[in-house]
N, C-alpha and C. Protein backbone atom coordinates (compact mmCIF):
# COMPACT_ATOMS: atom_id res chain seq x y z
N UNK A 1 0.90 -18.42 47.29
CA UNK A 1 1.77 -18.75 46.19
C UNK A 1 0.99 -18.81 44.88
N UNK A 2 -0.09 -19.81 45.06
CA UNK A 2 -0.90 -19.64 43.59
C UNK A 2 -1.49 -18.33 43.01
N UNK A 3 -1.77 -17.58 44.36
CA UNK A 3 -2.25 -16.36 44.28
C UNK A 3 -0.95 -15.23 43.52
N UNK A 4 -0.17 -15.42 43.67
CA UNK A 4 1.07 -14.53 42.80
C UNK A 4 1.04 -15.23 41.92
N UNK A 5 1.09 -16.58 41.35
CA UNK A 5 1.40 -17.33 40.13
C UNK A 5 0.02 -16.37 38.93
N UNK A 6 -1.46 -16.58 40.06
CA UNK A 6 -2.43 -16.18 39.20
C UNK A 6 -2.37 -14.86 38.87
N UNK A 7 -1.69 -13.75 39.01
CA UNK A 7 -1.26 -12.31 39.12
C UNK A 7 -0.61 -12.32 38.32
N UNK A 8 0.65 -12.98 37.76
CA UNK A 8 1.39 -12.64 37.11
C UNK A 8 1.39 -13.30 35.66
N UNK A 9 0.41 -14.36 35.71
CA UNK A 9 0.08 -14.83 34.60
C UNK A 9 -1.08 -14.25 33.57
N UNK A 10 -2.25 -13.16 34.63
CA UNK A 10 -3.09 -12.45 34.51
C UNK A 10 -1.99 -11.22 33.60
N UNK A 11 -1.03 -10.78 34.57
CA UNK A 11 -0.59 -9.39 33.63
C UNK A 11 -0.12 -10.01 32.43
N UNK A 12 0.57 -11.03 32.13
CA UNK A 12 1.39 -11.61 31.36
C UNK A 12 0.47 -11.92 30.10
N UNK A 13 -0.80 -11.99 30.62
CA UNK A 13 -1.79 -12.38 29.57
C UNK A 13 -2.34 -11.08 29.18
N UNK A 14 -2.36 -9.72 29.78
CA UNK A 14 -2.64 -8.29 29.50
C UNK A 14 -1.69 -8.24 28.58
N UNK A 15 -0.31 -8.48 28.93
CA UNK A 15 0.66 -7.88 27.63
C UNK A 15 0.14 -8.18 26.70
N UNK A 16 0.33 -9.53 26.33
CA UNK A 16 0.33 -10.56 25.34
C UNK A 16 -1.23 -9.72 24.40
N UNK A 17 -2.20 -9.32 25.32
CA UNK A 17 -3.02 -9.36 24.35
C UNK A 17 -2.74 -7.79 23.61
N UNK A 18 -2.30 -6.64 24.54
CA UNK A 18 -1.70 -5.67 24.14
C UNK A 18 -0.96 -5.59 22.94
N UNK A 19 -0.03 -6.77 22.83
CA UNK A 19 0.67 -6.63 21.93
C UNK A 19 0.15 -7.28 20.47
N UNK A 20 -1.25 -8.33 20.71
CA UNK A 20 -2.07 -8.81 19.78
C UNK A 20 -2.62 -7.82 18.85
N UNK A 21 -3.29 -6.50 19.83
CA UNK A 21 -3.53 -5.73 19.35
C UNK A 21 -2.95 -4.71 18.32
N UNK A 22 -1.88 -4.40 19.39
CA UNK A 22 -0.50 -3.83 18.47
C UNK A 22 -0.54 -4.14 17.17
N UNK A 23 -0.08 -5.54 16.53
CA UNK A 23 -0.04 -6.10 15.73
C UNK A 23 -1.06 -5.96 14.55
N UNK A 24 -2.38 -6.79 15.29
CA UNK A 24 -3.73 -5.76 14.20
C UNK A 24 -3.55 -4.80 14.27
N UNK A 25 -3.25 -3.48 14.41
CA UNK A 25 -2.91 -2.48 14.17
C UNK A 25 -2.10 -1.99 13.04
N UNK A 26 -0.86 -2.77 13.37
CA UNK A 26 0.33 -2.64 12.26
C UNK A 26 -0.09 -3.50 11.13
N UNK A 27 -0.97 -4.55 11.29
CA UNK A 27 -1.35 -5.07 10.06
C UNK A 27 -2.77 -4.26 9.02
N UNK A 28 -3.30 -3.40 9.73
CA UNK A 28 -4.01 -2.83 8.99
C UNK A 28 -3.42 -1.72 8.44
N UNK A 29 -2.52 -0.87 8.97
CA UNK A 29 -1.25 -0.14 8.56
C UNK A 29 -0.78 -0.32 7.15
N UNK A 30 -0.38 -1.92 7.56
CA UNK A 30 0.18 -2.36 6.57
C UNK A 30 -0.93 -2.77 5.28
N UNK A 31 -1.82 -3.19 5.40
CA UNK A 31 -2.46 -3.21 4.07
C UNK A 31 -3.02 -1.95 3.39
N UNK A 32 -2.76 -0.96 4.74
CA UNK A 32 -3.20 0.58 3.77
C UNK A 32 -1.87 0.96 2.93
N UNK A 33 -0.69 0.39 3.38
CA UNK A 33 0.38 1.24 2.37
C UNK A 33 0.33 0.39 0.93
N UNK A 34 -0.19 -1.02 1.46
CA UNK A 34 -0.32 -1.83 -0.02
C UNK A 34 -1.26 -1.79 -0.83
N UNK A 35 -2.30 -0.97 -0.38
CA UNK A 35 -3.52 -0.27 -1.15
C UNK A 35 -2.33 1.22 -1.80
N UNK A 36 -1.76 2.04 -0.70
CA UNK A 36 -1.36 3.03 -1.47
C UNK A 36 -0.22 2.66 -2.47
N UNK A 37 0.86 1.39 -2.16
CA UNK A 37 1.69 1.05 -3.21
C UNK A 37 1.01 0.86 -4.51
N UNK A 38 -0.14 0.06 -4.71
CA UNK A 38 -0.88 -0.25 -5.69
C UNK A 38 -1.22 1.07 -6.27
N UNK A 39 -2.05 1.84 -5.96
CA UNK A 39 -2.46 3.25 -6.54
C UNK A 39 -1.28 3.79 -7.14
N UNK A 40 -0.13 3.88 -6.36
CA UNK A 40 1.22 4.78 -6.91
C UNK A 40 1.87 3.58 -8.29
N UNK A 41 1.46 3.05 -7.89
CA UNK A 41 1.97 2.13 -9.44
C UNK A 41 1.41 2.13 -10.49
N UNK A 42 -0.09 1.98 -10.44
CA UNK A 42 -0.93 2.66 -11.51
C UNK A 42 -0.72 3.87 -12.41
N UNK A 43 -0.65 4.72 -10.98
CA UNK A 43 0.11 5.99 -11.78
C UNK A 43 1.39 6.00 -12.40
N UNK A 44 1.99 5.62 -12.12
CA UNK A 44 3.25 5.42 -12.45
C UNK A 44 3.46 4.96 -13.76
N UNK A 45 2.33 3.65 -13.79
CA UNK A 45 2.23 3.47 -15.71
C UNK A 45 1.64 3.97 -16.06
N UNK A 46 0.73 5.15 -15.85
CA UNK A 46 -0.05 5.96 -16.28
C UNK A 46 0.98 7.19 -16.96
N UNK A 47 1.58 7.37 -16.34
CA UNK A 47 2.52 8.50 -16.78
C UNK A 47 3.61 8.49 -17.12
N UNK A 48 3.56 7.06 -17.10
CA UNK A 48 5.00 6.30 -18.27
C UNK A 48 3.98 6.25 -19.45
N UNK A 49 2.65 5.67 -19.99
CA UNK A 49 2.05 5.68 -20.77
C UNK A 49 1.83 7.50 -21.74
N UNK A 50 1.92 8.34 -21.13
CA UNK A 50 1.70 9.43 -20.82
C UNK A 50 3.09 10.23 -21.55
N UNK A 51 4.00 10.06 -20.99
CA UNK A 51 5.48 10.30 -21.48
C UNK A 51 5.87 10.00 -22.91
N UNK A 52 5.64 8.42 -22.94
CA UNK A 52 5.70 8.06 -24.50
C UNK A 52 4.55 8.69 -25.32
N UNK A 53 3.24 8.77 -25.20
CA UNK A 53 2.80 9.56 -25.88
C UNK A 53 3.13 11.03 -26.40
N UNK A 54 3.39 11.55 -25.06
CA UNK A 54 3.89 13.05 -25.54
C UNK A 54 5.26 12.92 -26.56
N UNK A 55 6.27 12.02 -26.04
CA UNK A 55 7.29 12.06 -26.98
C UNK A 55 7.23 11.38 -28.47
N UNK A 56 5.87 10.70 -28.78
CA UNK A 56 5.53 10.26 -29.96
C UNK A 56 4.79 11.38 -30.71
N UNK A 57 4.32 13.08 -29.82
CA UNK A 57 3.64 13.27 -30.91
C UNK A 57 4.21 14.42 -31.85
N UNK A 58 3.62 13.90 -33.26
CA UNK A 58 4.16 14.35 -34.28
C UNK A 58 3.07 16.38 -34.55
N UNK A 59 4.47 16.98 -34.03
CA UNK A 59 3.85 18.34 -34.54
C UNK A 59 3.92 19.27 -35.75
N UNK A 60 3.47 18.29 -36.65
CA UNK A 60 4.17 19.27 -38.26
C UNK A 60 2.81 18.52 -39.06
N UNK A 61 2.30 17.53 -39.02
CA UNK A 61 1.27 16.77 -39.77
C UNK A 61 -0.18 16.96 -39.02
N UNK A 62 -1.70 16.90 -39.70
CA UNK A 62 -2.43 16.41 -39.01
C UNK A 62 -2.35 14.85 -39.21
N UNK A 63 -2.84 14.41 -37.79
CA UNK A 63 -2.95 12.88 -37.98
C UNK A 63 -4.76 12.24 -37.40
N UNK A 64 -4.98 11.15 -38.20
CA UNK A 64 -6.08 10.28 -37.77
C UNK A 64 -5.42 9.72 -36.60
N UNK A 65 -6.62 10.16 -34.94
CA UNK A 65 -6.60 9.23 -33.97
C UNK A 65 -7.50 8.40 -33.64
N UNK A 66 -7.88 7.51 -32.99
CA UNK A 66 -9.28 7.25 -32.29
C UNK A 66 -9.37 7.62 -30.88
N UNK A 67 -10.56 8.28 -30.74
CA UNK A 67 -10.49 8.93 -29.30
C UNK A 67 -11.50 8.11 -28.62
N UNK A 68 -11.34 7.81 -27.51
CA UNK A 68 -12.41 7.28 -26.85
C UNK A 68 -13.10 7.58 -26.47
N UNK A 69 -14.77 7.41 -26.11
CA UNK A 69 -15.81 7.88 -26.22
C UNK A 69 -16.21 7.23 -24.23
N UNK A 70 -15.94 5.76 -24.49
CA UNK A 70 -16.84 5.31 -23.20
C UNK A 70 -17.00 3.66 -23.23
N UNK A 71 -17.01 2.94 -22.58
CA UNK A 71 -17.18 1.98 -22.56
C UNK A 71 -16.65 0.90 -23.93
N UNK A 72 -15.31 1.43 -24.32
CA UNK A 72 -14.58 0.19 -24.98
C UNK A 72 -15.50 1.16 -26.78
N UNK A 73 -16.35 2.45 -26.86
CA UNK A 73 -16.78 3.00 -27.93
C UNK A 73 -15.25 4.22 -28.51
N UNK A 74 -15.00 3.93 -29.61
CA UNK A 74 -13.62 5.13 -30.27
C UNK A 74 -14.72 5.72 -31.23
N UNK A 75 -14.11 6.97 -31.60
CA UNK A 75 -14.61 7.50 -33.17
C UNK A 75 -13.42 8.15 -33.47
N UNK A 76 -12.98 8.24 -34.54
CA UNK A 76 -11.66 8.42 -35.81
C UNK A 76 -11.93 10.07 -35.27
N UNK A 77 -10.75 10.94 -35.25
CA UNK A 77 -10.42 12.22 -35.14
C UNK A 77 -9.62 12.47 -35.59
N UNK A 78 -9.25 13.85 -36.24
CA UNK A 78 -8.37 14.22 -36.90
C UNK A 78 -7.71 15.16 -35.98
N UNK A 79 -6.39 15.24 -35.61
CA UNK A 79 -5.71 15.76 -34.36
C UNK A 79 -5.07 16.80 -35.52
N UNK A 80 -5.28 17.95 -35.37
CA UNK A 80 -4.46 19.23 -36.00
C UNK A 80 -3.02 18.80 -35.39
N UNK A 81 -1.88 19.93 -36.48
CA UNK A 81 -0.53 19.83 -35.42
C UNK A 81 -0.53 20.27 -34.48
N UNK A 82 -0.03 19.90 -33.38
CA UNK A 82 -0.19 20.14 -31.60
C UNK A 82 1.56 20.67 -31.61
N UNK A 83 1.04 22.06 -31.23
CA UNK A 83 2.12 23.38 -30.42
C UNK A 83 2.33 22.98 -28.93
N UNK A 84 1.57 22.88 -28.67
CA UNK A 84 0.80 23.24 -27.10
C UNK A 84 0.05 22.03 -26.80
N UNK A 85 0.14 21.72 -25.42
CA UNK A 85 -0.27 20.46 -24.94
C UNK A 85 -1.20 21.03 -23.48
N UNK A 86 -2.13 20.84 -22.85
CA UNK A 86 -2.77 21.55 -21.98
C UNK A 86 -2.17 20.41 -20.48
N UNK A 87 -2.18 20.66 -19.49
CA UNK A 87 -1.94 19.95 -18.30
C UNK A 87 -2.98 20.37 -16.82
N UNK A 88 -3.35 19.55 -16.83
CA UNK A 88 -4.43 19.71 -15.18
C UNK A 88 -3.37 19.43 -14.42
N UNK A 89 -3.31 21.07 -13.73
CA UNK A 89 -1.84 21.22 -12.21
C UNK A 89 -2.84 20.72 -10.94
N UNK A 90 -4.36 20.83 -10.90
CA UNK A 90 -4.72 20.25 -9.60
C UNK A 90 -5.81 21.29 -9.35
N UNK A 91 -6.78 21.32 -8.48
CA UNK A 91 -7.89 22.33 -8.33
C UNK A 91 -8.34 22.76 -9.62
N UNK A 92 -8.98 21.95 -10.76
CA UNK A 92 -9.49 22.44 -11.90
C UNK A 92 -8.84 23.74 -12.63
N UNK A 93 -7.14 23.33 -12.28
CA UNK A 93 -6.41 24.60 -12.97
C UNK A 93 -5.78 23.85 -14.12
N UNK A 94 -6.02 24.42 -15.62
CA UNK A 94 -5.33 23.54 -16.65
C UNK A 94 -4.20 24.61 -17.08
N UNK A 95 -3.50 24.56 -17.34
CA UNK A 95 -2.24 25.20 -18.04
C UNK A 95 -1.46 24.75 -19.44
N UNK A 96 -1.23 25.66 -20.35
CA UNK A 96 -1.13 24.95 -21.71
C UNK A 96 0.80 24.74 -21.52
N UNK A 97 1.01 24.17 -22.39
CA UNK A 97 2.62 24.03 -22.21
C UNK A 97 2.99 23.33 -23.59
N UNK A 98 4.28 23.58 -23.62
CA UNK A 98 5.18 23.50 -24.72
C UNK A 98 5.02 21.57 -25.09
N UNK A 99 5.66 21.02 -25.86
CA UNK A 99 5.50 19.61 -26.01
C UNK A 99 6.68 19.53 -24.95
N UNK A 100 7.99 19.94 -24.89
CA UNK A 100 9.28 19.83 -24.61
C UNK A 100 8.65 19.85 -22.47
N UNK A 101 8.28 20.91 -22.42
CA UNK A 101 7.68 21.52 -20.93
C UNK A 101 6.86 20.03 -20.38
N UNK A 102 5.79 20.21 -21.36
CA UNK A 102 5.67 18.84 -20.81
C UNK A 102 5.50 17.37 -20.35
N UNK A 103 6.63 17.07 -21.59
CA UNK A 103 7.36 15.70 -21.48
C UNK A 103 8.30 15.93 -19.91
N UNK A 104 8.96 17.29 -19.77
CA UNK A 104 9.70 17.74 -18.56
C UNK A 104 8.66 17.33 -17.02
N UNK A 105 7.19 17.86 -17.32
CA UNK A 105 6.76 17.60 -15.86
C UNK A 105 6.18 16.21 -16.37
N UNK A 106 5.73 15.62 -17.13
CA UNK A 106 5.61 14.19 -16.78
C UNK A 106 6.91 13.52 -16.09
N UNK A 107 7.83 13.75 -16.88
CA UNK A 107 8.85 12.62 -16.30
C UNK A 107 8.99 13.51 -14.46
N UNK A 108 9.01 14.86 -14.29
CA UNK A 108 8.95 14.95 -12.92
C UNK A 108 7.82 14.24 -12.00
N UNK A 109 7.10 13.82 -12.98
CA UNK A 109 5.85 13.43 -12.11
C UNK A 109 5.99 11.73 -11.80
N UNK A 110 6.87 11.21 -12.49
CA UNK A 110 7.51 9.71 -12.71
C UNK A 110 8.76 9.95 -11.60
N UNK A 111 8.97 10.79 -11.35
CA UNK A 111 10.06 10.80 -10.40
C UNK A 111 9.72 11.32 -8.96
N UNK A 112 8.63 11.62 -9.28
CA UNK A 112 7.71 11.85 -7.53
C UNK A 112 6.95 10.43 -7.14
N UNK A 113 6.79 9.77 -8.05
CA UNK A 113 6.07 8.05 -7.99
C UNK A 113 6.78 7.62 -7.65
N UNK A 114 8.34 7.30 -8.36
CA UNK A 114 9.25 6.37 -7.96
C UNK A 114 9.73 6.38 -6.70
N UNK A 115 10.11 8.04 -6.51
CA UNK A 115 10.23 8.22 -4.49
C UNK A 115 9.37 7.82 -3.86
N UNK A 116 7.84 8.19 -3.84
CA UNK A 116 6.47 7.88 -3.46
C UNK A 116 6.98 6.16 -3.17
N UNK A 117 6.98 5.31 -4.07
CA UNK A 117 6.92 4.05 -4.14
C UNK A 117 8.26 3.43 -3.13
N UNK A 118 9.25 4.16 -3.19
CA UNK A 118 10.16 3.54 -2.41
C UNK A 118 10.43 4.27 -0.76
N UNK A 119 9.75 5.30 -0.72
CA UNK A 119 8.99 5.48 0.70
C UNK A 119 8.04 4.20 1.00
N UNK A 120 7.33 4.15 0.52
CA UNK A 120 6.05 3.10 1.08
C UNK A 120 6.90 2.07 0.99
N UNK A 121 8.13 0.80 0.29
CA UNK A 121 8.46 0.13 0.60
C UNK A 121 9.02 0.02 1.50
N UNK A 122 10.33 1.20 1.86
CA UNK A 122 10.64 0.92 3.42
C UNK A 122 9.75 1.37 4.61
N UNK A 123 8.56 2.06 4.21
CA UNK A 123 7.59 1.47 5.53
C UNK A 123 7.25 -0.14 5.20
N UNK A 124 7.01 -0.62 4.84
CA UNK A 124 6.44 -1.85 4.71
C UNK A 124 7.11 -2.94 5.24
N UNK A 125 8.66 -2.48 4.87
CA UNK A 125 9.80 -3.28 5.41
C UNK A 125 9.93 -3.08 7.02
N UNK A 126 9.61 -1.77 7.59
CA UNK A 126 9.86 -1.77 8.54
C UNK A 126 8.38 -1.90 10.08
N UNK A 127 7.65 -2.20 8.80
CA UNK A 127 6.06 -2.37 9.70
C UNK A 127 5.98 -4.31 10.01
N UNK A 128 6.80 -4.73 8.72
CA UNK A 128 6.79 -5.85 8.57
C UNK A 128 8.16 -6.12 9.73
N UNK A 129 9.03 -5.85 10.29
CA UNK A 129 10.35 -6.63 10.88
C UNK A 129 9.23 -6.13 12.58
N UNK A 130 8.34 -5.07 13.02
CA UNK A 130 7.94 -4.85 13.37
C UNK A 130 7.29 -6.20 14.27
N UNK A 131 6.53 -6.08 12.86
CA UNK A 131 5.43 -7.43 13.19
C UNK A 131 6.09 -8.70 14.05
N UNK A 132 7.02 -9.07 12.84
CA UNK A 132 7.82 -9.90 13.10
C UNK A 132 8.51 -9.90 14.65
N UNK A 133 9.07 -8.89 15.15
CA UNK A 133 9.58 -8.28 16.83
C UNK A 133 7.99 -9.25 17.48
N UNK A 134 7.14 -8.47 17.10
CA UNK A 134 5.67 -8.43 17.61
C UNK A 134 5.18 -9.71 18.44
N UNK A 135 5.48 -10.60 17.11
CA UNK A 135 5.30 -12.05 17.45
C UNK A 135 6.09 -12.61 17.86
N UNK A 136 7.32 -12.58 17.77
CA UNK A 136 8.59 -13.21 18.74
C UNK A 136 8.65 -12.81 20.03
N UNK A 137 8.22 -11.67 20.60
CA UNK A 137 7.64 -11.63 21.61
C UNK A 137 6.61 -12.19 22.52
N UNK A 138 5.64 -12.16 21.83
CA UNK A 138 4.34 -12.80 21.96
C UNK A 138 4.43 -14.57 21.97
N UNK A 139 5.14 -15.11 21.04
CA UNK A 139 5.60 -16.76 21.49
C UNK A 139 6.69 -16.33 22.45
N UNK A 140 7.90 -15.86 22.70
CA UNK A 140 8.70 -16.21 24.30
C UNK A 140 7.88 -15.45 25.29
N UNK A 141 6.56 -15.04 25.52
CA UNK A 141 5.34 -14.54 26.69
C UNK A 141 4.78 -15.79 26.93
N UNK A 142 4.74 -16.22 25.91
CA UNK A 142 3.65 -17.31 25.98
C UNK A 142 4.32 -18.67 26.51
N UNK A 143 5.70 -18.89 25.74
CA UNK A 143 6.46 -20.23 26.86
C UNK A 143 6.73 -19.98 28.29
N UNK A 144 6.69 -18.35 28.29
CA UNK A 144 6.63 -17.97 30.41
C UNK A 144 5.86 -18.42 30.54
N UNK A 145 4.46 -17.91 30.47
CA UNK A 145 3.40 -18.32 31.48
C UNK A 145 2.84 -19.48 31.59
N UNK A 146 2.95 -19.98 33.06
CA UNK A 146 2.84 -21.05 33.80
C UNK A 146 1.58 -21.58 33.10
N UNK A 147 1.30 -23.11 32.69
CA UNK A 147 0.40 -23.96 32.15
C UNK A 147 -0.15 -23.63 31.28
N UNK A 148 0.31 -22.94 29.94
CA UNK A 148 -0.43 -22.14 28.78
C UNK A 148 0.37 -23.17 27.89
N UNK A 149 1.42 -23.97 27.97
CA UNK A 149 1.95 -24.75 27.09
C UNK A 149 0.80 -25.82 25.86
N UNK A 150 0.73 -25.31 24.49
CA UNK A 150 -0.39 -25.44 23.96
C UNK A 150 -1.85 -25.57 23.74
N UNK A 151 -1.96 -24.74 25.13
CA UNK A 151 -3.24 -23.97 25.76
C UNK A 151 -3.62 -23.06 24.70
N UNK A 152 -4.82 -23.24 23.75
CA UNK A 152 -5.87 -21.96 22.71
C UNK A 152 -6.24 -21.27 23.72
N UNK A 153 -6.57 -21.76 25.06
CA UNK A 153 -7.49 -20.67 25.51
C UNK A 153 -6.50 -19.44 25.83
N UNK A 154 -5.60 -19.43 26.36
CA UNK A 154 -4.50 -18.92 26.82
C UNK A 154 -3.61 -18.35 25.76
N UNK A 155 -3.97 -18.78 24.77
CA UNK A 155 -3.12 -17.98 23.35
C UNK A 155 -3.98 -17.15 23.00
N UNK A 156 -4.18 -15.78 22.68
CA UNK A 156 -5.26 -14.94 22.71
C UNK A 156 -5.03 -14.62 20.63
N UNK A 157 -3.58 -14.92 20.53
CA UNK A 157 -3.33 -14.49 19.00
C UNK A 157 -3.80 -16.19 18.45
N UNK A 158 -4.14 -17.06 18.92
CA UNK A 158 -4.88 -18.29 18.38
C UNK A 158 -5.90 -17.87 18.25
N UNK A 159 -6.62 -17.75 19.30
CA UNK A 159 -8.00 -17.72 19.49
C UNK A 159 -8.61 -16.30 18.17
N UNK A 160 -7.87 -15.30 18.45
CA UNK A 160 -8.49 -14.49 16.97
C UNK A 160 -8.37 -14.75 15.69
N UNK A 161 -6.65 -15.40 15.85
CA UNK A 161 -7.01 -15.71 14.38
C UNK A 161 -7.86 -16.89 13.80
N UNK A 162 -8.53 -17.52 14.39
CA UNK A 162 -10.14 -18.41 13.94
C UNK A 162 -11.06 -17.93 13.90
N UNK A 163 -11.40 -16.74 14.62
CA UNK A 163 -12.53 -16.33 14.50
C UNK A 163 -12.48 -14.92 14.09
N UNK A 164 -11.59 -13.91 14.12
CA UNK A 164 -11.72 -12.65 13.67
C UNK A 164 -10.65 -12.43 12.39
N UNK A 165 -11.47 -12.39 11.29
CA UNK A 165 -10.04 -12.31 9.87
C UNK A 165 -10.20 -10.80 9.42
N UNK A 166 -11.20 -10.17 9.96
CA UNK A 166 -11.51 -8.89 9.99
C UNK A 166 -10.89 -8.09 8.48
N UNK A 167 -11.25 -9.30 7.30
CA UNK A 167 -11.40 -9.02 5.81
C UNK A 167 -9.17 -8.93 5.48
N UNK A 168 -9.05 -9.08 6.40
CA UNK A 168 -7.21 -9.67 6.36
C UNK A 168 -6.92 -10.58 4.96
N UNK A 169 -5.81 -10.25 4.59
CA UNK A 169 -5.65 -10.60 3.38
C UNK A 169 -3.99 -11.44 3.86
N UNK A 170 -3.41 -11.08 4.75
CA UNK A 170 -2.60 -11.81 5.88
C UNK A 170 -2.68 -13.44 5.96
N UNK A 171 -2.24 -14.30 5.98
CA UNK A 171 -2.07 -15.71 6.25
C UNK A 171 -1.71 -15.85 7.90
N UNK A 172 -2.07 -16.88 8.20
CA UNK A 172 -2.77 -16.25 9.70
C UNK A 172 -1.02 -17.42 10.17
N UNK A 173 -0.31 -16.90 11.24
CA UNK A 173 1.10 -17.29 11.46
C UNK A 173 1.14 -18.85 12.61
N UNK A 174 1.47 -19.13 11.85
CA UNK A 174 1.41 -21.05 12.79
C UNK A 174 2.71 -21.31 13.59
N UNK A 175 3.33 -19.97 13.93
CA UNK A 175 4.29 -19.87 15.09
C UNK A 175 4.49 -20.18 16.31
N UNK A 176 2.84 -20.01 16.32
CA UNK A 176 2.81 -19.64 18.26
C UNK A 176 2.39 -20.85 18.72
């Protein structure tokens, strides 16, 4: 009898850690899309910054700019009237374009961010209800198995989260 009790508390403790794993998994997942949300937002004011410029510039006058040099250094330039605006398409290919052309691919390029950005939120949403499954699992495993009732040793998602934060930016879950 103890001998099946110890069998099934053994697999029960295989899941459990299976699914620990799982979890670090989906949580490193998850902090790569919040590294990539961050990047796509950058851009995003980058080429909202980008947009208003192009639609501020004046093509009939020269004007005084300050251009930046490097480290917080400007020097005063005199910007001829601007026809033509040049654009880097990608692989060190620049292409000149109209002012009108491209204010057109900036804002397309604001509208590939904004999709970009709301892709990565519903992964996030759905890595996160994930998680969430993950661990609600993992506490009703853990009220099965026989004499683990506020047993660390026997909680395997206790026991890591004290000692492995493995640079987690995560708040460690006081569920279980």
């Amino acid at each position: 009898m103890s001998n099946e009790i110890n069998r099934q508390r053994a697999g029960m403790e295989q899941k459990i850690n299976e699914m620990v794993e799982q979890s670090r998994i989906l949580e490193a997942y998850m902090n790569d899309i919040i590294n990539r949300e961050a990047t796509v937002s950058r851009l995003m004011g980058e080429a909202r910054l980008a947009s208003s410029a192009v639609q501020n510039i004046v093509d009939e006058n020269e004007v005084e700019a300050l251009t930046h040099i490097g480290i917080g250094v400007y020097i005063k330039t005199l910007v001829p009237p601007i026809k033509k605006l040049l654009i880097n398409v990608g692989a060190g290919v620049t292409v000149e374009k109209t002012k009108q052309d491209a204010a057109n691919y900036v804002e397309a390029k604001i509208k590939e961010f904004e999709l970009a950005l709301t892709q990565l939120l519903n992964q996030k949403q759905q890595i996160a209800v994930r998680m969430e499954q993950i661990q609600a699992q993992i506490n009703q495993m853990l009220q099965q198995v026989p004499g683990t009732a506020g047993s660390s040793q026997s909680n395997p998602r206790k026991q890591t989260q004290g000692n492995d934060n493995r640079g987690s930016s995560r708040q460690p879950s006081h569920s279980v």
